[in-house]
PDB file of N, CA and C in Angstrom:
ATOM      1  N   UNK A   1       0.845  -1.179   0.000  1.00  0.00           N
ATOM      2  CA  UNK A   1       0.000   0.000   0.000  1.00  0.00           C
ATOM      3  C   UNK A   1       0.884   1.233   0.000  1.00  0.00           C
ATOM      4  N   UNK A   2       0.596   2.093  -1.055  1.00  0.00           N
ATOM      5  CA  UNK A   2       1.377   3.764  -0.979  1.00  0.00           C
ATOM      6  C   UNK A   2       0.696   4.527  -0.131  1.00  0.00           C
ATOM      7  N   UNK A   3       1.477   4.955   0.119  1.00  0.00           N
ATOM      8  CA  UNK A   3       0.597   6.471   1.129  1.00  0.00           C
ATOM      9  C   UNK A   3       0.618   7.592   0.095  1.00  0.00           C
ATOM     10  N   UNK A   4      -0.975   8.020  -0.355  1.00  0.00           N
ATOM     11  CA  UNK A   4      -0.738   8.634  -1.054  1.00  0.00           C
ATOM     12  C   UNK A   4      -2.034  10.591  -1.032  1.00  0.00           C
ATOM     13  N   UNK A   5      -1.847  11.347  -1.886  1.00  0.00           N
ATOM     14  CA  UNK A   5      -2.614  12.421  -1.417  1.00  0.00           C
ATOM     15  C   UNK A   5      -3.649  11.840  -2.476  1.00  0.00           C
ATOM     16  N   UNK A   6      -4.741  12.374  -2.451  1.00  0.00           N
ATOM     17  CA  UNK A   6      -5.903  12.074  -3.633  1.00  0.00           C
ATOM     18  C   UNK A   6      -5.381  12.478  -5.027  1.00  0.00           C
ATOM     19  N   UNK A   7      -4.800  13.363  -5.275  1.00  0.00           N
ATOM     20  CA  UNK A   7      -4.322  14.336  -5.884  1.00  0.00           C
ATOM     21  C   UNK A   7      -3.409  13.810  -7.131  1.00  0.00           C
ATOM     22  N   UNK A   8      -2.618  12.625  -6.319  1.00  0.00           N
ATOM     23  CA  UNK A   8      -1.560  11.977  -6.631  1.00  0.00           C
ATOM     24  C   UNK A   8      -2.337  10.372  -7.477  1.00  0.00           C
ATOM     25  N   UNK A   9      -3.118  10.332  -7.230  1.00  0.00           N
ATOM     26  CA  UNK A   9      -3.902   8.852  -7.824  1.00  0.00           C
ATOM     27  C   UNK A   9      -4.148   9.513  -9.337  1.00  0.00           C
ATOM     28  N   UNK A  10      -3.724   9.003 -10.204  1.00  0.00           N
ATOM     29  CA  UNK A  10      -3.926   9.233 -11.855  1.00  0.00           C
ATOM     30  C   UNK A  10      -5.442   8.767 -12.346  1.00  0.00           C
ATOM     31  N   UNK A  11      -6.067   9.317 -11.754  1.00  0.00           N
ATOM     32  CA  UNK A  11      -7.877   8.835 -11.860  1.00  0.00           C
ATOM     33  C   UNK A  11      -8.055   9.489 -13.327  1.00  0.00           C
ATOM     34  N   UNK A  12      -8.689   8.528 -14.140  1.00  0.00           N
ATOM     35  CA  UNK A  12      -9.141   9.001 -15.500  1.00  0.00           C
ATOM     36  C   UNK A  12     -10.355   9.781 -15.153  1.00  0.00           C
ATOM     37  N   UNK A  13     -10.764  10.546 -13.963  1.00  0.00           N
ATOM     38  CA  UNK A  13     -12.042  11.170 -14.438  1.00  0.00           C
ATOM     39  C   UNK A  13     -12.135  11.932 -12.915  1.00  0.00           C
ATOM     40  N   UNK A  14     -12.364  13.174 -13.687  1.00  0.00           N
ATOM     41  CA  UNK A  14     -11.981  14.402 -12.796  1.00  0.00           C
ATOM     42  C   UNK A  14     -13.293  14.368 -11.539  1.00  0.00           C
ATOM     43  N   UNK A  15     -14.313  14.171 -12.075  1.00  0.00           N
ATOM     44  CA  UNK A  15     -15.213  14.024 -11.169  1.00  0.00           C
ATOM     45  C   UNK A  15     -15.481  12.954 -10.003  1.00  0.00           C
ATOM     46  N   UNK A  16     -14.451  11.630 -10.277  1.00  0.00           N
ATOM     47  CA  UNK A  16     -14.406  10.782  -9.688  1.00  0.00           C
ATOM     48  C   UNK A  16     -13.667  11.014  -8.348  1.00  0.00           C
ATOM     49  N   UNK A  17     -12.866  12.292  -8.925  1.00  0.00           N
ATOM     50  CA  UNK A  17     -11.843  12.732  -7.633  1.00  0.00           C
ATOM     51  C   UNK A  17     -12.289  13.408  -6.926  1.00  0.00           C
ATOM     52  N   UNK A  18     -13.656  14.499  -7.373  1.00  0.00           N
ATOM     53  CA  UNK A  18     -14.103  15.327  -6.269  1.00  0.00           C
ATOM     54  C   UNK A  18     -15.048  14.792  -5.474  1.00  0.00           C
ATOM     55  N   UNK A  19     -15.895  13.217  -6.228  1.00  0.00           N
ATOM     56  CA  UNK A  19     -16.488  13.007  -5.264  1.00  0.00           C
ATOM     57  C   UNK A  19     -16.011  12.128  -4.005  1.00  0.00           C
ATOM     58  N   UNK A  20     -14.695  11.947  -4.575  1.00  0.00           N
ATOM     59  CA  UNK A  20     -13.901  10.962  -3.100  1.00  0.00           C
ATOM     60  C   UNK A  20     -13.756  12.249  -2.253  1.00  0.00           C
ATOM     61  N   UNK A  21     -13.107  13.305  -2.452  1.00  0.00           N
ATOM     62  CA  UNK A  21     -12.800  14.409  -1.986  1.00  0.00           C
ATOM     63  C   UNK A  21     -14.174  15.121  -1.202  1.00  0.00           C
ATOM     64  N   UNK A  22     -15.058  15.020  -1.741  1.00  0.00           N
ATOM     65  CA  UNK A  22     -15.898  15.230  -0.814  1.00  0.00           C
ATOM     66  C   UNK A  22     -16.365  14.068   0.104  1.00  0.00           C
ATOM     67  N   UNK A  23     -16.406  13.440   0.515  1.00  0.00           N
ATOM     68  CA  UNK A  23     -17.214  12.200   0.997  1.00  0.00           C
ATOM     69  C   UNK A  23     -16.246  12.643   1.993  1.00  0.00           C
ATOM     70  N   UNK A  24     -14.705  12.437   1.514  1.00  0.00           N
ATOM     71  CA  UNK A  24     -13.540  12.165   2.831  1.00  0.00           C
ATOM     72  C   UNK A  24     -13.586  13.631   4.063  1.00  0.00           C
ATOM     73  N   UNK A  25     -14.454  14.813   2.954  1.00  0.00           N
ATOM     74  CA  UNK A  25     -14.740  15.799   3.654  1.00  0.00           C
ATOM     75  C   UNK A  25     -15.510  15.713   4.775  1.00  0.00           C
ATOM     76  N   UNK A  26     -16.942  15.118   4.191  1.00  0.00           N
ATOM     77  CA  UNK A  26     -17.988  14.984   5.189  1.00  0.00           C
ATOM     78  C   UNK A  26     -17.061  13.918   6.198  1.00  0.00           C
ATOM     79  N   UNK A  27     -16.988  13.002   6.213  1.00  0.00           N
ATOM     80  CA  UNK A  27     -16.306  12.031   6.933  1.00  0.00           C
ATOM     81  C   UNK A  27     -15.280  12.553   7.857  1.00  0.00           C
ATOM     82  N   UNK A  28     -14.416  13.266   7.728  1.00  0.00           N
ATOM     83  CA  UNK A  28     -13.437  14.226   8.835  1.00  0.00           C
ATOM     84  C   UNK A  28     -14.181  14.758   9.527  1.00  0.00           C
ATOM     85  N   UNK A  29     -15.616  15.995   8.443  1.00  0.00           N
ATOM     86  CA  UNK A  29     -15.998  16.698   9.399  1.00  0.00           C
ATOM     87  C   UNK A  29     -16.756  16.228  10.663  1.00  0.00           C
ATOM     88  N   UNK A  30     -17.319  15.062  10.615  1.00  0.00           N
ATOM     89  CA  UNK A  30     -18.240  14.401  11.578  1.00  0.00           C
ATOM     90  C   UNK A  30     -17.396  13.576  12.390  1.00  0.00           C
ATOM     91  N   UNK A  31     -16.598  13.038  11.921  1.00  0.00           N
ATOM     92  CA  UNK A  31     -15.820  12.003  12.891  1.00  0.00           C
ATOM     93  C   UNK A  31     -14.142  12.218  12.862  1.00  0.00           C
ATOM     94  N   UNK A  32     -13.800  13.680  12.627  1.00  0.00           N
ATOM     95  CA  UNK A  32     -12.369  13.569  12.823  1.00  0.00           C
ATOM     96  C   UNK A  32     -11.225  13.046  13.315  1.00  0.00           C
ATOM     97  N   UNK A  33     -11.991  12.973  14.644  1.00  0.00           N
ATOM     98  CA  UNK A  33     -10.815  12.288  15.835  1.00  0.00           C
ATOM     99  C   UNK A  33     -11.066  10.802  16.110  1.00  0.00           C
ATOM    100  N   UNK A  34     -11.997  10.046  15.154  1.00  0.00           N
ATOM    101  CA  UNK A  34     -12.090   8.644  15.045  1.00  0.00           C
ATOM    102  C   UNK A  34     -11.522   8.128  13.989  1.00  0.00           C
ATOM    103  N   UNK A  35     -11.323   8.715  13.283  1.00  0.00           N
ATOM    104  CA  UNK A  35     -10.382   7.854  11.676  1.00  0.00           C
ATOM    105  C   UNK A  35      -9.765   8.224  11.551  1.00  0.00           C
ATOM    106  N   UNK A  36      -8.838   6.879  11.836  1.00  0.00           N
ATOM    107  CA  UNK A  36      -7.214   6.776  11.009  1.00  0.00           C
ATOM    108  C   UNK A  36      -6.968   7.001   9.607  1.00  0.00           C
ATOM    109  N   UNK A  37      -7.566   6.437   8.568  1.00  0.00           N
ATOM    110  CA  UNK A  37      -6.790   6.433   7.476  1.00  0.00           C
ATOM    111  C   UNK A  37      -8.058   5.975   6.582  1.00  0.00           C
ATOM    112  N   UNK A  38      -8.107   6.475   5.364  1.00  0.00           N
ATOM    113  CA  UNK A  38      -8.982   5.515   4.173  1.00  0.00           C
ATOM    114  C   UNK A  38      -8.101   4.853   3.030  1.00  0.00           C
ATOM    115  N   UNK A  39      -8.677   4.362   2.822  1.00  0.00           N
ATOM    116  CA  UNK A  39      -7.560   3.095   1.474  1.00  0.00           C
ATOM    117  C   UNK A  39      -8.867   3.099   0.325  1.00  0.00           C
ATOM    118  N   UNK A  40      -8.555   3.370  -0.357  1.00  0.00           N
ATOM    119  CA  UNK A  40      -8.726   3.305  -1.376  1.00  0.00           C
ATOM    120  C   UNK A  40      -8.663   1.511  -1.837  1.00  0.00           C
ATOM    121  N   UNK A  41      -9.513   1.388  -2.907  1.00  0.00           N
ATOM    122  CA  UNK A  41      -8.859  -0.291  -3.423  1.00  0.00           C
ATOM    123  C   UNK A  41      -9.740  -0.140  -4.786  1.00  0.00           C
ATOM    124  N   UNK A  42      -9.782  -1.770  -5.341  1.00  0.00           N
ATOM    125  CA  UNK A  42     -10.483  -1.916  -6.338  1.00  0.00           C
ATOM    126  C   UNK A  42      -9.967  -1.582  -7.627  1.00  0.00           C
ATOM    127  N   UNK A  43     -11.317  -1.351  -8.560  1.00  0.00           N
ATOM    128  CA  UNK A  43     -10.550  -0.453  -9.997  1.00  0.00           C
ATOM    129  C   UNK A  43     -10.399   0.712  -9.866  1.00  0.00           C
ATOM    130  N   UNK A  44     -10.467   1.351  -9.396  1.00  0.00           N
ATOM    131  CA  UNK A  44     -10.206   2.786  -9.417  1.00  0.00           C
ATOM    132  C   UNK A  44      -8.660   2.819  -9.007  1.00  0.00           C
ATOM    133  N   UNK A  45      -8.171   2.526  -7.525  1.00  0.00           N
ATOM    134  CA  UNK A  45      -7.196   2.270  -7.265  1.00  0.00           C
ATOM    135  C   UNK A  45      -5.771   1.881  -8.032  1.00  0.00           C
ATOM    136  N   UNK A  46      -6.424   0.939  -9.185  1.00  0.00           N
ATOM    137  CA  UNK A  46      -5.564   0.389  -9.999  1.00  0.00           C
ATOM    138  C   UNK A  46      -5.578   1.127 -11.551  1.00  0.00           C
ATOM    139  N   UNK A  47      -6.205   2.174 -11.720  1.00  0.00           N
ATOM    140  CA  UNK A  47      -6.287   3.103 -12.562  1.00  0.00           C
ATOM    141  C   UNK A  47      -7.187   1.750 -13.754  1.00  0.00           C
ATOM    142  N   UNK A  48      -8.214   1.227 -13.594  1.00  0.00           N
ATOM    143  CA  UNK A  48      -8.561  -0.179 -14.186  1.00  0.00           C
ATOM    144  C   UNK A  48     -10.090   0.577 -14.338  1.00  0.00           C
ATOM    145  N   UNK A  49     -10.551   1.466 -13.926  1.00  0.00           N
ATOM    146  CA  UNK A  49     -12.241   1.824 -13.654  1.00  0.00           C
ATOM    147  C   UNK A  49     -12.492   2.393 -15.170  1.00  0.00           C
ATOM    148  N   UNK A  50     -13.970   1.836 -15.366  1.00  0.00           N
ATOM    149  CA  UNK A  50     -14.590   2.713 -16.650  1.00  0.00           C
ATOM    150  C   UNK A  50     -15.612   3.822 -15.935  1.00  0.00           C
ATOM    151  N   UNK A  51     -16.927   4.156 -16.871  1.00  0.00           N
ATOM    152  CA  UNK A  51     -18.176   4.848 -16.850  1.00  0.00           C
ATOM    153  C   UNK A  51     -18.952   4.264 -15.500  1.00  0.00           C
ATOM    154  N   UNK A  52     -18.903   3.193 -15.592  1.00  0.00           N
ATOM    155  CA  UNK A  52     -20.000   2.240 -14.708  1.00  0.00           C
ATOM    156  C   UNK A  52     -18.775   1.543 -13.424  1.00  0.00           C
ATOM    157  N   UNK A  53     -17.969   1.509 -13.045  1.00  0.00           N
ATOM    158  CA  UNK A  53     -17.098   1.485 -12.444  1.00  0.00           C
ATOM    159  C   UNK A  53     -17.472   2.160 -10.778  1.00  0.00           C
ATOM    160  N   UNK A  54     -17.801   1.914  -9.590  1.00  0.00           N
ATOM    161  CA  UNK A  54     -18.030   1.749  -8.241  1.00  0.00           C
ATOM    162  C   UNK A  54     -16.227   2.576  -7.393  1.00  0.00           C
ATOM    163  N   UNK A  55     -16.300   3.227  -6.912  1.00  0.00           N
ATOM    164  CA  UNK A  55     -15.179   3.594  -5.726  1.00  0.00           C
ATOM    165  C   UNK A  55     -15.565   2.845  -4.716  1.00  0.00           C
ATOM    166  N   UNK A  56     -14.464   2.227  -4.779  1.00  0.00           N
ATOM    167  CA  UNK A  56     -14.011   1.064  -3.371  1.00  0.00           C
ATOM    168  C   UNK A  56     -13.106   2.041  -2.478  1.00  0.00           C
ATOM    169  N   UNK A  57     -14.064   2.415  -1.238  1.00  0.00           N
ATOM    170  CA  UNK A  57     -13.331   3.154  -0.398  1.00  0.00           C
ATOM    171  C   UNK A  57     -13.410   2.607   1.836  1.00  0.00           C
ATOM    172  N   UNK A  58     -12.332   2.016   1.714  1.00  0.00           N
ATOM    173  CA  UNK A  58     -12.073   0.887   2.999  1.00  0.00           C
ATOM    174  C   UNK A  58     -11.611   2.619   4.447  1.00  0.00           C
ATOM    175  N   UNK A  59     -12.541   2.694   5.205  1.00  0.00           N
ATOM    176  CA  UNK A  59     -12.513   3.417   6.187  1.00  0.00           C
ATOM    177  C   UNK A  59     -12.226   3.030   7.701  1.00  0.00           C
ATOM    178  N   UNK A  60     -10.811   3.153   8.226  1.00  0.00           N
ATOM    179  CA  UNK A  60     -10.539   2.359   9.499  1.00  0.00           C
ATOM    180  C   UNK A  60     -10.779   3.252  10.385  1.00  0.00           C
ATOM    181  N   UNK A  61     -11.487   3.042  11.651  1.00  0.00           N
ATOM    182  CA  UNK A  61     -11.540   3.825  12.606  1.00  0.00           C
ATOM    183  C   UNK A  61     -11.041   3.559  13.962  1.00  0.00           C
ATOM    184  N   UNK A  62     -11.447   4.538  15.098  1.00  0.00           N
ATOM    185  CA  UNK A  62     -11.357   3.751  16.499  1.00  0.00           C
ATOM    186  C   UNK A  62     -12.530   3.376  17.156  1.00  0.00           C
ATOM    187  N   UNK A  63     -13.486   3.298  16.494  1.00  0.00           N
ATOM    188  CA  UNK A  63     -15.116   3.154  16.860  1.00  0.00           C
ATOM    189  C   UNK A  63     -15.358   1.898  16.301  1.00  0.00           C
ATOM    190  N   UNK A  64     -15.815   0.507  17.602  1.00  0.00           N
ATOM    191  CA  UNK A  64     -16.180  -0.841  17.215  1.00  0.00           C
ATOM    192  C   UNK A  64     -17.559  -0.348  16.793  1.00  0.00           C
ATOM    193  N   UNK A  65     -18.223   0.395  17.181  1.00  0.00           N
ATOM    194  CA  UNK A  65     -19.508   0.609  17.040  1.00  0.00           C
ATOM    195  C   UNK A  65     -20.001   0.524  15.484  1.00  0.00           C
ATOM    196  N   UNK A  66     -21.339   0.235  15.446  1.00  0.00           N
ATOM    197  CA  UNK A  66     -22.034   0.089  14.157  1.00  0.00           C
ATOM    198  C   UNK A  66     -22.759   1.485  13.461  1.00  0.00           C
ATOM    199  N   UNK A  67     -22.676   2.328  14.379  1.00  0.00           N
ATOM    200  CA  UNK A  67     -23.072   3.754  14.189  1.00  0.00           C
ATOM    201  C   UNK A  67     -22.314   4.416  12.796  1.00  0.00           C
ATOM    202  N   UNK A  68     -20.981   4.328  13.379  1.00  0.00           N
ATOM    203  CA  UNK A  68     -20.166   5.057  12.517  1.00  0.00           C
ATOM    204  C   UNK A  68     -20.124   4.361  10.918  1.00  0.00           C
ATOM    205  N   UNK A  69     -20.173   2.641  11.228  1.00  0.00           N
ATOM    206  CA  UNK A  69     -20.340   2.251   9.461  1.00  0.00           C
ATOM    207  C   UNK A  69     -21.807   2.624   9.191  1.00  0.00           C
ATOM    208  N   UNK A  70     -22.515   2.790   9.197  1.00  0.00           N
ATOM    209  CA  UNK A  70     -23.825   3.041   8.967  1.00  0.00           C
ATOM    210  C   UNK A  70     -23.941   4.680   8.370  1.00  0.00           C
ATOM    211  N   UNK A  71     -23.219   5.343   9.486  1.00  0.00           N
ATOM    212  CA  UNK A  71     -23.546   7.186   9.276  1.00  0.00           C
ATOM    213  C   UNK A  71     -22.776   6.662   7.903  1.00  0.00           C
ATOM    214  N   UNK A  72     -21.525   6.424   7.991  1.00  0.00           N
ATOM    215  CA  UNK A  72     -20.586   6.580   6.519  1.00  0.00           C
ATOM    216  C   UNK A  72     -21.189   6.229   5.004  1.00  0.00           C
ATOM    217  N   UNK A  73     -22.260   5.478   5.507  1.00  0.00           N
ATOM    218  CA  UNK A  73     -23.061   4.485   4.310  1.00  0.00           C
ATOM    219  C   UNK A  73     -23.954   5.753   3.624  1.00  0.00           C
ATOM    220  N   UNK A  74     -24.661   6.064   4.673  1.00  0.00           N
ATOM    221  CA  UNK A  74     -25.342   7.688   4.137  1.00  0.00           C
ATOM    222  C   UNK A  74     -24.638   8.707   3.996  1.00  0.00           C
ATOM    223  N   UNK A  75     -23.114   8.643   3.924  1.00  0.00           N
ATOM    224  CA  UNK A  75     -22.673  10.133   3.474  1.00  0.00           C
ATOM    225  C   UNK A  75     -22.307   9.699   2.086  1.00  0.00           C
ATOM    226  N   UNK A  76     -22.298   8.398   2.085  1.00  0.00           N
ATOM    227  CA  UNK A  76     -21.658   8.071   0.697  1.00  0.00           C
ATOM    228  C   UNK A  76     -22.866   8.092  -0.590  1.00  0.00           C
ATOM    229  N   UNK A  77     -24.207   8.134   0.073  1.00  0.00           N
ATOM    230  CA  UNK A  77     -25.423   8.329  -1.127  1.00  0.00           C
ATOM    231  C   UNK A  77     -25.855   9.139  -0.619  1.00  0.00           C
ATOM    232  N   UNK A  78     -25.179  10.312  -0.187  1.00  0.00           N
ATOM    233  CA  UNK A  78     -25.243  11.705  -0.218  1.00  0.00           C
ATOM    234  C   UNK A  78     -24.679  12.401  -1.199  1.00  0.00           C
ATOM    235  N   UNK A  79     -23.454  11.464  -1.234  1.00  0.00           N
ATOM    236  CA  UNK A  79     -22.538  12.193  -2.241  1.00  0.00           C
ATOM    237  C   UNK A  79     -23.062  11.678  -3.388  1.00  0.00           C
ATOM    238  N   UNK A  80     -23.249  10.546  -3.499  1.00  0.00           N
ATOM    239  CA  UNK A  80     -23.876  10.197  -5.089  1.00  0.00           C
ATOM    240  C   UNK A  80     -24.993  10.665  -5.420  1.00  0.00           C
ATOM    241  N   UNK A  81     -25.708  11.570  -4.991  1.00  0.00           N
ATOM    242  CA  UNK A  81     -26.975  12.149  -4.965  1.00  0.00           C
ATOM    243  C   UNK A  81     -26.223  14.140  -5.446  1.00  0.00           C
ATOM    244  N   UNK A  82     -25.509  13.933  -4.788  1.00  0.00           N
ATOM    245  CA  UNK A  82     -25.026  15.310  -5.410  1.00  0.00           C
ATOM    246  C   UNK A  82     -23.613  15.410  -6.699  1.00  0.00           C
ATOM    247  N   UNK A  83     -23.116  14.107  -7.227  1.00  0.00           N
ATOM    248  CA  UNK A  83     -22.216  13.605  -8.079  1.00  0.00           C
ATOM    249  C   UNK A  83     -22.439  13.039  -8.849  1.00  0.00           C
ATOM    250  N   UNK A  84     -23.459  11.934  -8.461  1.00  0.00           N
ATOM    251  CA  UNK A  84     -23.620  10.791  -9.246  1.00  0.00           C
ATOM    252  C   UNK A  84     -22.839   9.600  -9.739  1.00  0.00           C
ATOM    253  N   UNK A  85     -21.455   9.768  -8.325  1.00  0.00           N
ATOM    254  CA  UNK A  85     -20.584   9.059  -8.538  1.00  0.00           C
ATOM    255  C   UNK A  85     -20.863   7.959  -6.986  1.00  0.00           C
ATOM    256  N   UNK A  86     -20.647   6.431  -7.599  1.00  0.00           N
ATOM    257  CA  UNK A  86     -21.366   5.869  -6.631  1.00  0.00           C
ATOM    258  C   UNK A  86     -20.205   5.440  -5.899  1.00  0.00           C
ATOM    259  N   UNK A  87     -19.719   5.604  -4.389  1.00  0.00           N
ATOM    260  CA  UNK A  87     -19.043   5.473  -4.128  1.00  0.00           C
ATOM    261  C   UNK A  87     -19.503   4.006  -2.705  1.00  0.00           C
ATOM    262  N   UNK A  88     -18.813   2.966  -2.794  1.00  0.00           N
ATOM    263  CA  UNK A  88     -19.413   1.585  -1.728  1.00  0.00           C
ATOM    264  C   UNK A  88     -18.085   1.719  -1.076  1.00  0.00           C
ATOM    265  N   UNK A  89     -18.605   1.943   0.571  1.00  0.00           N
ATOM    266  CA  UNK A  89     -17.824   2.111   1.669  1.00  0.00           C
ATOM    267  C   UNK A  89     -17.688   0.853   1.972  1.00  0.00           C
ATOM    268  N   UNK A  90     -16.876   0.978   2.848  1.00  0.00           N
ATOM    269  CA  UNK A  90     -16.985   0.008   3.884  1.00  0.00           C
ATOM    270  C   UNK A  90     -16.287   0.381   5.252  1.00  0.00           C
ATOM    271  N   UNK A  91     -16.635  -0.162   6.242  1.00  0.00           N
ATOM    272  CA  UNK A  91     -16.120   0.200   7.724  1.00  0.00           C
ATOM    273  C   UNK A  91     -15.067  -0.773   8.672  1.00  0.00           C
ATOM    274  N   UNK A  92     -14.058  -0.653   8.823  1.00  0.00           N
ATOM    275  CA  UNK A  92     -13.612  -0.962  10.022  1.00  0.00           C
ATOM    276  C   UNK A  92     -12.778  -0.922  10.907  1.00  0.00           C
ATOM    277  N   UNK A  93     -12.739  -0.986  12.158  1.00  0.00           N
ATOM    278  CA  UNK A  93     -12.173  -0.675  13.229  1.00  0.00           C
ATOM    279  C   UNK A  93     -10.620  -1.310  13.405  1.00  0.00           C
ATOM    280  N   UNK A  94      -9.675  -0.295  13.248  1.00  0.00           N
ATOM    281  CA  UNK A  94      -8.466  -0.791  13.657  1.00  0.00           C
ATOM    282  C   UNK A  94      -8.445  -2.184  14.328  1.00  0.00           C
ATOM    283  N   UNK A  95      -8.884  -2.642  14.746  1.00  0.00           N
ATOM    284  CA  UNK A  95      -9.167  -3.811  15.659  1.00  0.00           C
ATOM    285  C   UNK A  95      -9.579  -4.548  15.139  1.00  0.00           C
ATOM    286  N   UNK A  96     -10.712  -4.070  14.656  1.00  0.00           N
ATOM    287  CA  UNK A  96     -11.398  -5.337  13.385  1.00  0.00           C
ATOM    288  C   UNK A  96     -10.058  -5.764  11.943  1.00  0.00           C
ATOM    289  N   UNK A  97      -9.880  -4.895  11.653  1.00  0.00           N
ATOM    290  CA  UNK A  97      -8.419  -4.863  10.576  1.00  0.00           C
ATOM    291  C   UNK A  97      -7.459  -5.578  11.385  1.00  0.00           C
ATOM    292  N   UNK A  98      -6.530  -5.475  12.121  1.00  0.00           N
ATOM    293  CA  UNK A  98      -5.546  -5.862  12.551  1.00  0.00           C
ATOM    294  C   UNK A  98      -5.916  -7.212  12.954  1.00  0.00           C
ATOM    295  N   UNK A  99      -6.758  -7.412  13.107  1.00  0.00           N
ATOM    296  CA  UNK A  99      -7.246  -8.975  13.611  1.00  0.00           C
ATOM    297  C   UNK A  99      -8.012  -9.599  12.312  1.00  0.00           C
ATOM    298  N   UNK A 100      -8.423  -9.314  11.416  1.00  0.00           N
ATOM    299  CA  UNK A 100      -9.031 -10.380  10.445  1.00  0.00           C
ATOM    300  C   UNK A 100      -7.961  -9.788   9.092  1.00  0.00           C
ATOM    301  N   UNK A 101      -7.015  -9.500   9.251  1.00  0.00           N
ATOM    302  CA  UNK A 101      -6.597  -8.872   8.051  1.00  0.00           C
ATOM    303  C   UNK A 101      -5.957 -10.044   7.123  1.00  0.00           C
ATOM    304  N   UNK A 102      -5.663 -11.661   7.714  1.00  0.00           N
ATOM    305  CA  UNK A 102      -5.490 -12.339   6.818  1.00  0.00           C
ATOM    306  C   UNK A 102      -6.672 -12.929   5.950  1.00  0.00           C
ATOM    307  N   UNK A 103      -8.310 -12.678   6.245  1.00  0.00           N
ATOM    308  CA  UNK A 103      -9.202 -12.718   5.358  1.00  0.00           C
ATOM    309  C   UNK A 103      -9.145 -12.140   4.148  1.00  0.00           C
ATOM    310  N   UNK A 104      -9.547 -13.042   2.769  1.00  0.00           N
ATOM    311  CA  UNK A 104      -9.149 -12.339   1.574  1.00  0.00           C
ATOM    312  C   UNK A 104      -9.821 -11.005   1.340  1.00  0.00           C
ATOM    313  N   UNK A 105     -10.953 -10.624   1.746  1.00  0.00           N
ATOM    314  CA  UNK A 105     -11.235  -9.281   1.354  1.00  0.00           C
ATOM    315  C   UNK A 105     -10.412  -8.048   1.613  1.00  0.00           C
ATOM    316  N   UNK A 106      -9.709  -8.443   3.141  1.00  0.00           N
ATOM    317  CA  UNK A 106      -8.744  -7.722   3.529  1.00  0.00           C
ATOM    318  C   UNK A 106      -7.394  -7.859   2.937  1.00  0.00           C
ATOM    319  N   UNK A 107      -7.298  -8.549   2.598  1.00  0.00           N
ATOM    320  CA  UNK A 107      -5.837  -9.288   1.794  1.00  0.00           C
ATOM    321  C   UNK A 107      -5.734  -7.977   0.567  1.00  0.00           C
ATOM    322  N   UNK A 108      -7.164  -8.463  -0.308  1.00  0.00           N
ATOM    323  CA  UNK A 108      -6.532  -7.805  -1.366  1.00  0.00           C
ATOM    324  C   UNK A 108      -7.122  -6.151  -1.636  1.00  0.00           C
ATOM    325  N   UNK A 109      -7.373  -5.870  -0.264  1.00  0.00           N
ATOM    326  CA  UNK A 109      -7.506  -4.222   0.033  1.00  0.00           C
ATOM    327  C   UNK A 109      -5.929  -4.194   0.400  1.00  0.00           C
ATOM    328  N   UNK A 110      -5.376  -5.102   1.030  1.00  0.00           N
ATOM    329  CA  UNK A 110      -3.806  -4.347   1.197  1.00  0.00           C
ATOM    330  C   UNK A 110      -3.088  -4.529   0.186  1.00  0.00           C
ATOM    331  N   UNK A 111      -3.403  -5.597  -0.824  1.00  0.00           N
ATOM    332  CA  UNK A 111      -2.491  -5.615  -1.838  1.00  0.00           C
ATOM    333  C   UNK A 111      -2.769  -4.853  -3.221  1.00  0.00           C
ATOM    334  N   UNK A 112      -4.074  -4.227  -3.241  1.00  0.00           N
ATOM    335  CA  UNK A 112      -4.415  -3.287  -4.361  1.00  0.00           C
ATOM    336  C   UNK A 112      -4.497  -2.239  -3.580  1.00  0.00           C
ATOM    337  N   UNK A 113      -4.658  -2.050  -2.379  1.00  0.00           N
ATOM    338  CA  UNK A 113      -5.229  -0.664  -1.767  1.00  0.00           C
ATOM    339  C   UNK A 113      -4.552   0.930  -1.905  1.00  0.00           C
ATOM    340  N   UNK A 114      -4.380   1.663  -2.216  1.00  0.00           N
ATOM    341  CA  UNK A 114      -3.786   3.259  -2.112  1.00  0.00           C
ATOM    342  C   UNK A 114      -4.361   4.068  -0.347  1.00  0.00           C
ATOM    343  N   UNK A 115      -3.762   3.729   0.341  1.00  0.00           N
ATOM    344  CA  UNK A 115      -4.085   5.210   1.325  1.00  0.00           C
ATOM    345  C   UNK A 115      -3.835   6.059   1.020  1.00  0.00           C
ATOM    346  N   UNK A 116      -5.158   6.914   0.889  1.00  0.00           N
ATOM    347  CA  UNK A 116      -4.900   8.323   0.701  1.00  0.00           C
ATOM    348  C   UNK A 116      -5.136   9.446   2.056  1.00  0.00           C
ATOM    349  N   UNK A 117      -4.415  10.864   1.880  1.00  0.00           N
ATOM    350  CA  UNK A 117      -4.904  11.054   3.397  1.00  0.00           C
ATOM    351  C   UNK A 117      -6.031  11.869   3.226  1.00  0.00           C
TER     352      UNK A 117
END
């Protein structure tokens, strides 16, 4: 995984970037001091995405709670409601990551994944 700025991901489509850019907005602004880091994965990640193409965006926090994947679920068809770019979250807790991270879903979020900050 690179550590990388949004900025820096060679996304074929300019709009694809503002709507990560916003989402990661709303997402700071509500829960700043609970998330660590987002990763990026999928096709987009791998510069592989077309027209119809989904943002795979993996959100680790310090909250086991189900609140926070849930709020994130509605900021993300918030944003596709004002973009039209569909972006599928997903949630989990440092804890949850560090402990199931040899499961393949997690596998190949670390092995395609981009953190961006």
């Amino acid at each position: 995984m690179y550590v990388k700025n949004i900025q820096e991901i060679p996304l074929n489509n300019s709009r694809i970037k503002d709507a990560i850019e916003r989402y990661l907005t709303l997402i700071r602004k509500k829960y700043e001091d609970r998330i660590e880091e987002f990763i990026l994965y999928g096709s987009v990640a791998r510069s592989e995405n077309n027209e119809k193409s989904d943002v795979n965006l993996l959100t680790i926090g310090t909250d086991d709670s189900c609140e926070v994947e849930f709020d994130i679920i509605g900021l993300s068809f918030d944003v596709f409601m004002e973009t039209g770019i569909d972006i599928s979250p997903k949630y989990r807790s440092r804890k949850q990551f560090d402990e199931y991270c040899s499961f393949s879903f997690l596998q190949n979020v670390i092995h395609d994944g981009v953190r961006i900050a």
